[in-house]
PDB file of N, CA and C in Angstrom:
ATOM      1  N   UNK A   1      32.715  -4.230  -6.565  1.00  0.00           N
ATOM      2  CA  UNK A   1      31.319  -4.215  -6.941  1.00  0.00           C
ATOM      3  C   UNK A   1      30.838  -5.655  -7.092  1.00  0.00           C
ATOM      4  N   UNK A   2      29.423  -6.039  -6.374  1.00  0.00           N
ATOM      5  CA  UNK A   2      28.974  -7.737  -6.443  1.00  0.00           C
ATOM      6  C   UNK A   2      27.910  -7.146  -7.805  1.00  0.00           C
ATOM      7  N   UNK A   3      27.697  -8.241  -8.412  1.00  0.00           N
ATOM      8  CA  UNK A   3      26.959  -8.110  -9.552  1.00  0.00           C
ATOM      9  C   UNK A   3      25.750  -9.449  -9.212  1.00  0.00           C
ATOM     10  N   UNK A   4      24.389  -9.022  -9.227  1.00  0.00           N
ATOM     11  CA  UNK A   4      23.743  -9.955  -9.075  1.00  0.00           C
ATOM     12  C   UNK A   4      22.938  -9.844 -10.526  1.00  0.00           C
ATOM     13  N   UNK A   5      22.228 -11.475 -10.379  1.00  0.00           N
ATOM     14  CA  UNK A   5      21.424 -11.823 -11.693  1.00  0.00           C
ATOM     15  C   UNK A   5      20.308 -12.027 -11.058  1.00  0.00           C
ATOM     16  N   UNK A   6      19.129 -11.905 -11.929  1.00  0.00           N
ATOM     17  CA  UNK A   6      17.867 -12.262 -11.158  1.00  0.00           C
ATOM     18  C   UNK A   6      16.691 -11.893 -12.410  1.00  0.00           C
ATOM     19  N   UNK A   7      15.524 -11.782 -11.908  1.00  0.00           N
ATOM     20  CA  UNK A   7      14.229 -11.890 -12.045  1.00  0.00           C
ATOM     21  C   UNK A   7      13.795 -10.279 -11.860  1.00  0.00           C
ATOM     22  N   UNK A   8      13.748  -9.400 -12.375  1.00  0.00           N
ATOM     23  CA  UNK A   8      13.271  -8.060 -12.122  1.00  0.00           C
ATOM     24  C   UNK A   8      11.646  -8.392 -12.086  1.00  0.00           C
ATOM     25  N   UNK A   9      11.260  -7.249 -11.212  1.00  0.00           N
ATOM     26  CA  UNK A   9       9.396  -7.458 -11.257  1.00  0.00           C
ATOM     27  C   UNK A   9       8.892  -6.108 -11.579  1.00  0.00           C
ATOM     28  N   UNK A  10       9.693  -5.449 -12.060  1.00  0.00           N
ATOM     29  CA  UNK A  10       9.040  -4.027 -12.445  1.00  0.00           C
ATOM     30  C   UNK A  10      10.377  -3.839 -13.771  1.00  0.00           C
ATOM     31  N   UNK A  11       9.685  -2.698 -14.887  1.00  0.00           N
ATOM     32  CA  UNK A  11      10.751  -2.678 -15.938  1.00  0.00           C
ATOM     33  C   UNK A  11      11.392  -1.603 -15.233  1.00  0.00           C
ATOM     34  N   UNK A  12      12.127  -1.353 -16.700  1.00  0.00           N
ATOM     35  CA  UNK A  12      13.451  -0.320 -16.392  1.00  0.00           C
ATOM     36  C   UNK A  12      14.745  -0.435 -15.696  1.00  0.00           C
ATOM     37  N   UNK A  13      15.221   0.249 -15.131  1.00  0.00           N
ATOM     38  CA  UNK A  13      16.404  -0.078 -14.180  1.00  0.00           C
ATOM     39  C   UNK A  13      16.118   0.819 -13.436  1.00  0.00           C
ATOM     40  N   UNK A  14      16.801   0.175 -12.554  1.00  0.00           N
ATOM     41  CA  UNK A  14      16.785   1.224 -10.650  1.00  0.00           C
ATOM     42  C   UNK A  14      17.980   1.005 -10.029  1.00  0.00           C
ATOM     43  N   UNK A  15      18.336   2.366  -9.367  1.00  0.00           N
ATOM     44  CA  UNK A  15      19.547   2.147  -8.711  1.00  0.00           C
ATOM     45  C   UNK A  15      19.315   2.266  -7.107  1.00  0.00           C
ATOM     46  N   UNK A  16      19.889   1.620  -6.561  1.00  0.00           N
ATOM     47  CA  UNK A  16      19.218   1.739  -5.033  1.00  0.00           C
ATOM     48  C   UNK A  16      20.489   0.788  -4.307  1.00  0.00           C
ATOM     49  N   UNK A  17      19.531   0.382  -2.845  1.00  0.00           N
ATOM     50  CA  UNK A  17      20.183  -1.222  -2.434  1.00  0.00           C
ATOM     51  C   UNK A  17      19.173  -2.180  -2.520  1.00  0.00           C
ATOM     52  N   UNK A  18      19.940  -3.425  -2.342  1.00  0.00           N
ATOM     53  CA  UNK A  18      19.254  -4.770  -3.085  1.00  0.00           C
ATOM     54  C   UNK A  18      19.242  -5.325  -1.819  1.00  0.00           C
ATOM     55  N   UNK A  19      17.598  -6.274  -1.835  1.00  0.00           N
ATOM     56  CA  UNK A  19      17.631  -7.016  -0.940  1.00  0.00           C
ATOM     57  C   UNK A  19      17.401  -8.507  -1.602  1.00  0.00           C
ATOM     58  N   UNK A  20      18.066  -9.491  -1.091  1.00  0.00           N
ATOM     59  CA  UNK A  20      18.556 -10.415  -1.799  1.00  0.00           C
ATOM     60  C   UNK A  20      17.525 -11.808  -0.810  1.00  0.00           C
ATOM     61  N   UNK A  21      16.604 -12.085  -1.778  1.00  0.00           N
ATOM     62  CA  UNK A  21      15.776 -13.252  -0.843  1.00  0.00           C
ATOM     63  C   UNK A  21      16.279 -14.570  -1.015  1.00  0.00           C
ATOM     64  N   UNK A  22      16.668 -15.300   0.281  1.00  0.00           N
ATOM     65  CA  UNK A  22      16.998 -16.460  -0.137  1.00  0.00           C
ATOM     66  C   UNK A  22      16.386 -17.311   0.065  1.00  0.00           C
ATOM     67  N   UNK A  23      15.392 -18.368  -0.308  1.00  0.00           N
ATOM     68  CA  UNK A  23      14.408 -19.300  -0.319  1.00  0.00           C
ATOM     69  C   UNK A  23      15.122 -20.497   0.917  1.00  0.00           C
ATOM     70  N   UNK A  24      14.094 -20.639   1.939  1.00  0.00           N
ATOM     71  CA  UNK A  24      14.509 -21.635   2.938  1.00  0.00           C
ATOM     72  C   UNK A  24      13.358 -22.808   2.608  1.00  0.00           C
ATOM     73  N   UNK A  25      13.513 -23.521   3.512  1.00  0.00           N
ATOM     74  CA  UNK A  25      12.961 -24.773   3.958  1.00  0.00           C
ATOM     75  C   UNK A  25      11.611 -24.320   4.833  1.00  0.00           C
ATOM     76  N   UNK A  26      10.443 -24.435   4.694  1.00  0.00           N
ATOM     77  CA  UNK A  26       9.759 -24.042   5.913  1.00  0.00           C
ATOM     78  C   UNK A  26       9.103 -25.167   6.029  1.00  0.00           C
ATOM     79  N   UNK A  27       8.735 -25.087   7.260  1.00  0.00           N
ATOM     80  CA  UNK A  27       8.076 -26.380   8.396  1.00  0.00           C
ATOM     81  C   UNK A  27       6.636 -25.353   8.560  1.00  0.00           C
ATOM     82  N   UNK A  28       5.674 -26.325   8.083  1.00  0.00           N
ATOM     83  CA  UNK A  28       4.147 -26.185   8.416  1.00  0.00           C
ATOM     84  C   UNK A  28       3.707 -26.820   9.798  1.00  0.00           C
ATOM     85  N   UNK A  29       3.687 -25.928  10.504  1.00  0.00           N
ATOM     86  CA  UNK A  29       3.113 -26.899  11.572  1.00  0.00           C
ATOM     87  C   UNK A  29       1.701 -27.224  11.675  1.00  0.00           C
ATOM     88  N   UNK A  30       1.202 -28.033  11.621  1.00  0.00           N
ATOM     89  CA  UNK A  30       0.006 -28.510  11.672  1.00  0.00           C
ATOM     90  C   UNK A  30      -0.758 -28.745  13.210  1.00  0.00           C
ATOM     91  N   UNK A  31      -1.913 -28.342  13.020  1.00  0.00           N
ATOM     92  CA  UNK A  31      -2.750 -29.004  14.488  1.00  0.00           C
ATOM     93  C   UNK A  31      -3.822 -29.245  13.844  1.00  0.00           C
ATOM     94  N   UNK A  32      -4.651 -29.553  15.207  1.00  0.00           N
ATOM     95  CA  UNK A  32      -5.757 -30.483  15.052  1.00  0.00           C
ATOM     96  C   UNK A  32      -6.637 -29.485  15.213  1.00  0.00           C
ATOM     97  N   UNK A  33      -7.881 -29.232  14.539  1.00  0.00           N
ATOM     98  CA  UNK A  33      -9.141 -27.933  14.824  1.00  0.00           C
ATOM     99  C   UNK A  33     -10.447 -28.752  15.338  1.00  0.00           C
ATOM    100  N   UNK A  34     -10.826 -28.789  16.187  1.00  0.00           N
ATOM    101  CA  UNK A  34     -12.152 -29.349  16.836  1.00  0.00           C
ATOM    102  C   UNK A  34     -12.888 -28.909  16.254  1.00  0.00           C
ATOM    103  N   UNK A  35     -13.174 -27.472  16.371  1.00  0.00           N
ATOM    104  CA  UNK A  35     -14.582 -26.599  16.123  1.00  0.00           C
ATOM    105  C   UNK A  35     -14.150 -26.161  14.760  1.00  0.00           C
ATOM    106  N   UNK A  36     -14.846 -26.725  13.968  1.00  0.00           N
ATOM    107  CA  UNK A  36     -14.272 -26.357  12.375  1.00  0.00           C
ATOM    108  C   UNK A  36     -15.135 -25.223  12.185  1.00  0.00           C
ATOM    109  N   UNK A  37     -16.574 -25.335  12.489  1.00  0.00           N
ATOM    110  CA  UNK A  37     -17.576 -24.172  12.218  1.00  0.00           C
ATOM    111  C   UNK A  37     -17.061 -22.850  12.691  1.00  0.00           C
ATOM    112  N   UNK A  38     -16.048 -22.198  13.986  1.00  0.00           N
ATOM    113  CA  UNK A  38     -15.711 -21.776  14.319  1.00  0.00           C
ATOM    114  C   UNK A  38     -14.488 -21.154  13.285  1.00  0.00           C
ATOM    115  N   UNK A  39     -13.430 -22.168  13.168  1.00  0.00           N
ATOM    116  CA  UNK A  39     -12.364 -21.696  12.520  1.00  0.00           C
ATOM    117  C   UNK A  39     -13.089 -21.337  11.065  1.00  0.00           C
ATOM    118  N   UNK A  40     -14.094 -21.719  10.497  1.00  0.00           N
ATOM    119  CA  UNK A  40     -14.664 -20.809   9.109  1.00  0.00           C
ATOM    120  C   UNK A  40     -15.235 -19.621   9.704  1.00  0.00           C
ATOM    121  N   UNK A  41     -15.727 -19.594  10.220  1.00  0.00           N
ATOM    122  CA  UNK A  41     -15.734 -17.830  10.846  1.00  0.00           C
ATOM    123  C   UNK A  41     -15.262 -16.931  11.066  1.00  0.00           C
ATOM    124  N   UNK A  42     -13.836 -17.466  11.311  1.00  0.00           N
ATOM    125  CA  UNK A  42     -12.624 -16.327  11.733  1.00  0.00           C
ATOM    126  C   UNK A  42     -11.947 -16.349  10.216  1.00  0.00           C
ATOM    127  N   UNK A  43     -12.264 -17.664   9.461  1.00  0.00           N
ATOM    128  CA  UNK A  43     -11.490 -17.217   8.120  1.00  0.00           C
ATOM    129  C   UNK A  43     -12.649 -16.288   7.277  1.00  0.00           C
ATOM    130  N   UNK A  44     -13.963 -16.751   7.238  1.00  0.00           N
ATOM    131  CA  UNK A  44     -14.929 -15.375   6.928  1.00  0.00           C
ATOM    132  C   UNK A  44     -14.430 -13.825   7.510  1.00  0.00           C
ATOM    133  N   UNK A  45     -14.354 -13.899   8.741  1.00  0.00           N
ATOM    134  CA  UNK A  45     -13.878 -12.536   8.961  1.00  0.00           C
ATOM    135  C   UNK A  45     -12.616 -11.796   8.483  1.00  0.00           C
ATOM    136  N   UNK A  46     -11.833 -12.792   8.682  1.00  0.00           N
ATOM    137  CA  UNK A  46     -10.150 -12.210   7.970  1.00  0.00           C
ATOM    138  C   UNK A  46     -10.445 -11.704   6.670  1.00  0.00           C
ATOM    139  N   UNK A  47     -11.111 -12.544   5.525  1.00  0.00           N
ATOM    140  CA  UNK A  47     -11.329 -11.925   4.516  1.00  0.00           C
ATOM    141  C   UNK A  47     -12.320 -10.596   4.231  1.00  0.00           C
ATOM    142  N   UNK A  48     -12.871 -10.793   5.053  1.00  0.00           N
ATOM    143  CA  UNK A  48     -13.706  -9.190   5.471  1.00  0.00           C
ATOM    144  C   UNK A  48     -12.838  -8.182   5.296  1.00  0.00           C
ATOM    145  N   UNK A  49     -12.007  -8.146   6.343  1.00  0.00           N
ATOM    146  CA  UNK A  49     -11.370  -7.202   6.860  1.00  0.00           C
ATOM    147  C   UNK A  49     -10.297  -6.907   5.613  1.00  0.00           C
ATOM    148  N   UNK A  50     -10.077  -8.555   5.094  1.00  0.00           N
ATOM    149  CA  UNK A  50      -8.638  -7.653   4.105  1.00  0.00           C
ATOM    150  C   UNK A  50      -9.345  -7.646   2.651  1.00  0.00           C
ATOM    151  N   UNK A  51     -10.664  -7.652   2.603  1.00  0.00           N
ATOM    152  CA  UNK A  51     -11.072  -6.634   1.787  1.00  0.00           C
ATOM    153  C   UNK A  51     -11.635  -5.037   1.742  1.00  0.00           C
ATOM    154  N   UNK A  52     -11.531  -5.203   3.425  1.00  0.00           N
ATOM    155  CA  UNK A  52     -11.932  -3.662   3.434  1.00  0.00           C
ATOM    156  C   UNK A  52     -10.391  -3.208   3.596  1.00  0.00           C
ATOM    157  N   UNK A  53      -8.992  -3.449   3.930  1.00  0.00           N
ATOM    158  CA  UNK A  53      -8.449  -3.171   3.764  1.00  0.00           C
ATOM    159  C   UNK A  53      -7.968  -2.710   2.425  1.00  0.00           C
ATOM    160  N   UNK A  54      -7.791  -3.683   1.984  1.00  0.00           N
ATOM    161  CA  UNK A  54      -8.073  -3.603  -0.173  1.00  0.00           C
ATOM    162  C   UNK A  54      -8.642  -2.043  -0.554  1.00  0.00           C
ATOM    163  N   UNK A  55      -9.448  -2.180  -0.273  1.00  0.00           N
ATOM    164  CA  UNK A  55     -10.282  -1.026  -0.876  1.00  0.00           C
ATOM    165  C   UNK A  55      -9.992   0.248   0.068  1.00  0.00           C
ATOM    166  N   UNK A  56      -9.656   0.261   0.758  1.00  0.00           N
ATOM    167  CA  UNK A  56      -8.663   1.688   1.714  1.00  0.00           C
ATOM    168  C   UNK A  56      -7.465   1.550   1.137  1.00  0.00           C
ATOM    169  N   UNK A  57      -6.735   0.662   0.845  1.00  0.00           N
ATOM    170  CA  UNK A  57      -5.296   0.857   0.008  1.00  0.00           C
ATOM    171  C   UNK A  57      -5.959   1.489  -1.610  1.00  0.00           C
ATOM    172  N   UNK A  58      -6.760   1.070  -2.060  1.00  0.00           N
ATOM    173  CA  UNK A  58      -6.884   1.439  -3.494  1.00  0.00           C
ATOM    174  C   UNK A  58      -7.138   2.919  -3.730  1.00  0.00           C
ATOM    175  N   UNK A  59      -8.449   3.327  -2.814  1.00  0.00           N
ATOM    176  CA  UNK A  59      -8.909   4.506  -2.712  1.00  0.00           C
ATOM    177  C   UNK A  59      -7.553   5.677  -2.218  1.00  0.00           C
ATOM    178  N   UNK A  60      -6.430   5.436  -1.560  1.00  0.00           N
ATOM    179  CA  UNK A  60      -5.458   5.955  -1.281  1.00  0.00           C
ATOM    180  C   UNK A  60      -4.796   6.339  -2.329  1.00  0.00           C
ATOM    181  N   UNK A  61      -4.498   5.096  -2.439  1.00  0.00           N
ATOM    182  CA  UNK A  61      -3.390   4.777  -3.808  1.00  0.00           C
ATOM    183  C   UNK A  61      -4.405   5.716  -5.114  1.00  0.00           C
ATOM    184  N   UNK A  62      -5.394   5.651  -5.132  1.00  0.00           N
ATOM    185  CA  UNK A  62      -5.787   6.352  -6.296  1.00  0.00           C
ATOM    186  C   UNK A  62      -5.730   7.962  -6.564  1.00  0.00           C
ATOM    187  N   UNK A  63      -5.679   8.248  -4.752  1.00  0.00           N
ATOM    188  CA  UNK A  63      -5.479   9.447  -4.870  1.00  0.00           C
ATOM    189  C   UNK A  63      -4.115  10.020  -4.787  1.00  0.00           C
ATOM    190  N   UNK A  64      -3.203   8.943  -4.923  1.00  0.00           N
ATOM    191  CA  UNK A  64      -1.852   9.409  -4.433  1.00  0.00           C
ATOM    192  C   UNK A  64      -0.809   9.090  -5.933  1.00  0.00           C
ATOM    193  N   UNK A  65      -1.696   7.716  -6.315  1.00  0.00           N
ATOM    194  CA  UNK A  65      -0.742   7.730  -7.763  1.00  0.00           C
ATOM    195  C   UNK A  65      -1.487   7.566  -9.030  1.00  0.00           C
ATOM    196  N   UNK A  66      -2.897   7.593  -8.869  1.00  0.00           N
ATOM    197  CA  UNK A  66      -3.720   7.006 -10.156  1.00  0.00           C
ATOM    198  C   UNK A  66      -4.201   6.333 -10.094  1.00  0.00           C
ATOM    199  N   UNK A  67      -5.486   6.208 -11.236  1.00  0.00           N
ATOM    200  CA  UNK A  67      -6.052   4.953 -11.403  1.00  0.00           C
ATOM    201  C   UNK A  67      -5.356   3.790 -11.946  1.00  0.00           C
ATOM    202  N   UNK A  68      -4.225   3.772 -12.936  1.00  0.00           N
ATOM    203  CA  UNK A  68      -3.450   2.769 -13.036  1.00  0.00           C
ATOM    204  C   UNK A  68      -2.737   1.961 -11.911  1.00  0.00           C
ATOM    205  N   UNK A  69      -1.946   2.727 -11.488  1.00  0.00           N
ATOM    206  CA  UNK A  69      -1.558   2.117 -10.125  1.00  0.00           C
ATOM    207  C   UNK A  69      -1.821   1.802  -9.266  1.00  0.00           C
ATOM    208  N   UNK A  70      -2.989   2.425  -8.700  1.00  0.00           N
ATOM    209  CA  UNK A  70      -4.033   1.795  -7.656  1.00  0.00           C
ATOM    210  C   UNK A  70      -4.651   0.428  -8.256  1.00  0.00           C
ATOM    211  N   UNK A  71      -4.794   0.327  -9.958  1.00  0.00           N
ATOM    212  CA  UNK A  71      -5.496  -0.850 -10.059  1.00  0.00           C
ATOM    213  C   UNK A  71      -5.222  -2.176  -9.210  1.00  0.00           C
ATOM    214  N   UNK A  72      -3.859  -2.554  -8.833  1.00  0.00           N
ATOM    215  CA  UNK A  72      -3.539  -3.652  -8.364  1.00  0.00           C
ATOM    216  C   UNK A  72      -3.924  -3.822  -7.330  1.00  0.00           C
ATOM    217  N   UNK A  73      -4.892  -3.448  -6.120  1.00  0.00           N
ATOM    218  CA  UNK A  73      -5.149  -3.263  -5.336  1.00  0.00           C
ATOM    219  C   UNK A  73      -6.915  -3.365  -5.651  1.00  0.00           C
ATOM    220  N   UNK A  74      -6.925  -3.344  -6.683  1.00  0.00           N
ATOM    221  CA  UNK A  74      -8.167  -3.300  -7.243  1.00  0.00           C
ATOM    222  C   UNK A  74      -8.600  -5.013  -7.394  1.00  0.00           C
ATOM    223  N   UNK A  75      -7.357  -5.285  -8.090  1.00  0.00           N
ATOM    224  CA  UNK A  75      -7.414  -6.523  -8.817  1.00  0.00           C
ATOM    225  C   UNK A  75      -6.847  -8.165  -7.574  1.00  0.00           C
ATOM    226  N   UNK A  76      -6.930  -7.375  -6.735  1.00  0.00           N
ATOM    227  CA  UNK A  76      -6.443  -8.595  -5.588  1.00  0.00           C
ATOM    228  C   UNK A  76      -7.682  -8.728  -4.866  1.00  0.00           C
ATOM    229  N   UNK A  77      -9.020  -7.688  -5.024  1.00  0.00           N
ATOM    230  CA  UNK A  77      -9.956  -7.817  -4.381  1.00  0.00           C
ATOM    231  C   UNK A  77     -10.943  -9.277  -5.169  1.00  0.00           C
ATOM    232  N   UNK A  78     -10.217  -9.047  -6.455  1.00  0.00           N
ATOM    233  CA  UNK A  78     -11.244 -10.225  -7.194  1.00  0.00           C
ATOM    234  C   UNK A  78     -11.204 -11.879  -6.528  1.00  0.00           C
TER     235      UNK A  78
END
């Protein structure tokens, strides 16, 4: 039996399998954006969308586990 230590993100205990994240090194690659007015548009839209996503996960989730539990889905829209 391996015994791990860690950081739980929900209480209680659970028995299951563990997936074990191991923190790397990441490389940002950077470029150059010409049309900046452009690239704020597509970041306007992304957030569109993953707030209408948001609110299709919540409305789900509300009907599937509650208003408690759906809140978080609630609370990422802020």
């Amino acid at each position: 039996m391996e015994k791990y230590i860690g950081k739980s993100v929900y209480k209680g205990t659970a028995i299951g399998p563990v997936s074990v994240l191991k923190k790397k090194d990441s490389l940002v690659k950077r470029i150059h954006i010409d049309n900046t007015a452009e690239e704020l548009k597509r970041l306007d839209a992304a957030k569109e969308r993953t707030m209408t996503q948001l609110g299709q996960l919540y409305e789900k989730a509300l009907q599937e586990v509650g208003e408690v539990n759906a809140a978080i889905f609630e609370v990422h829209q802020m």
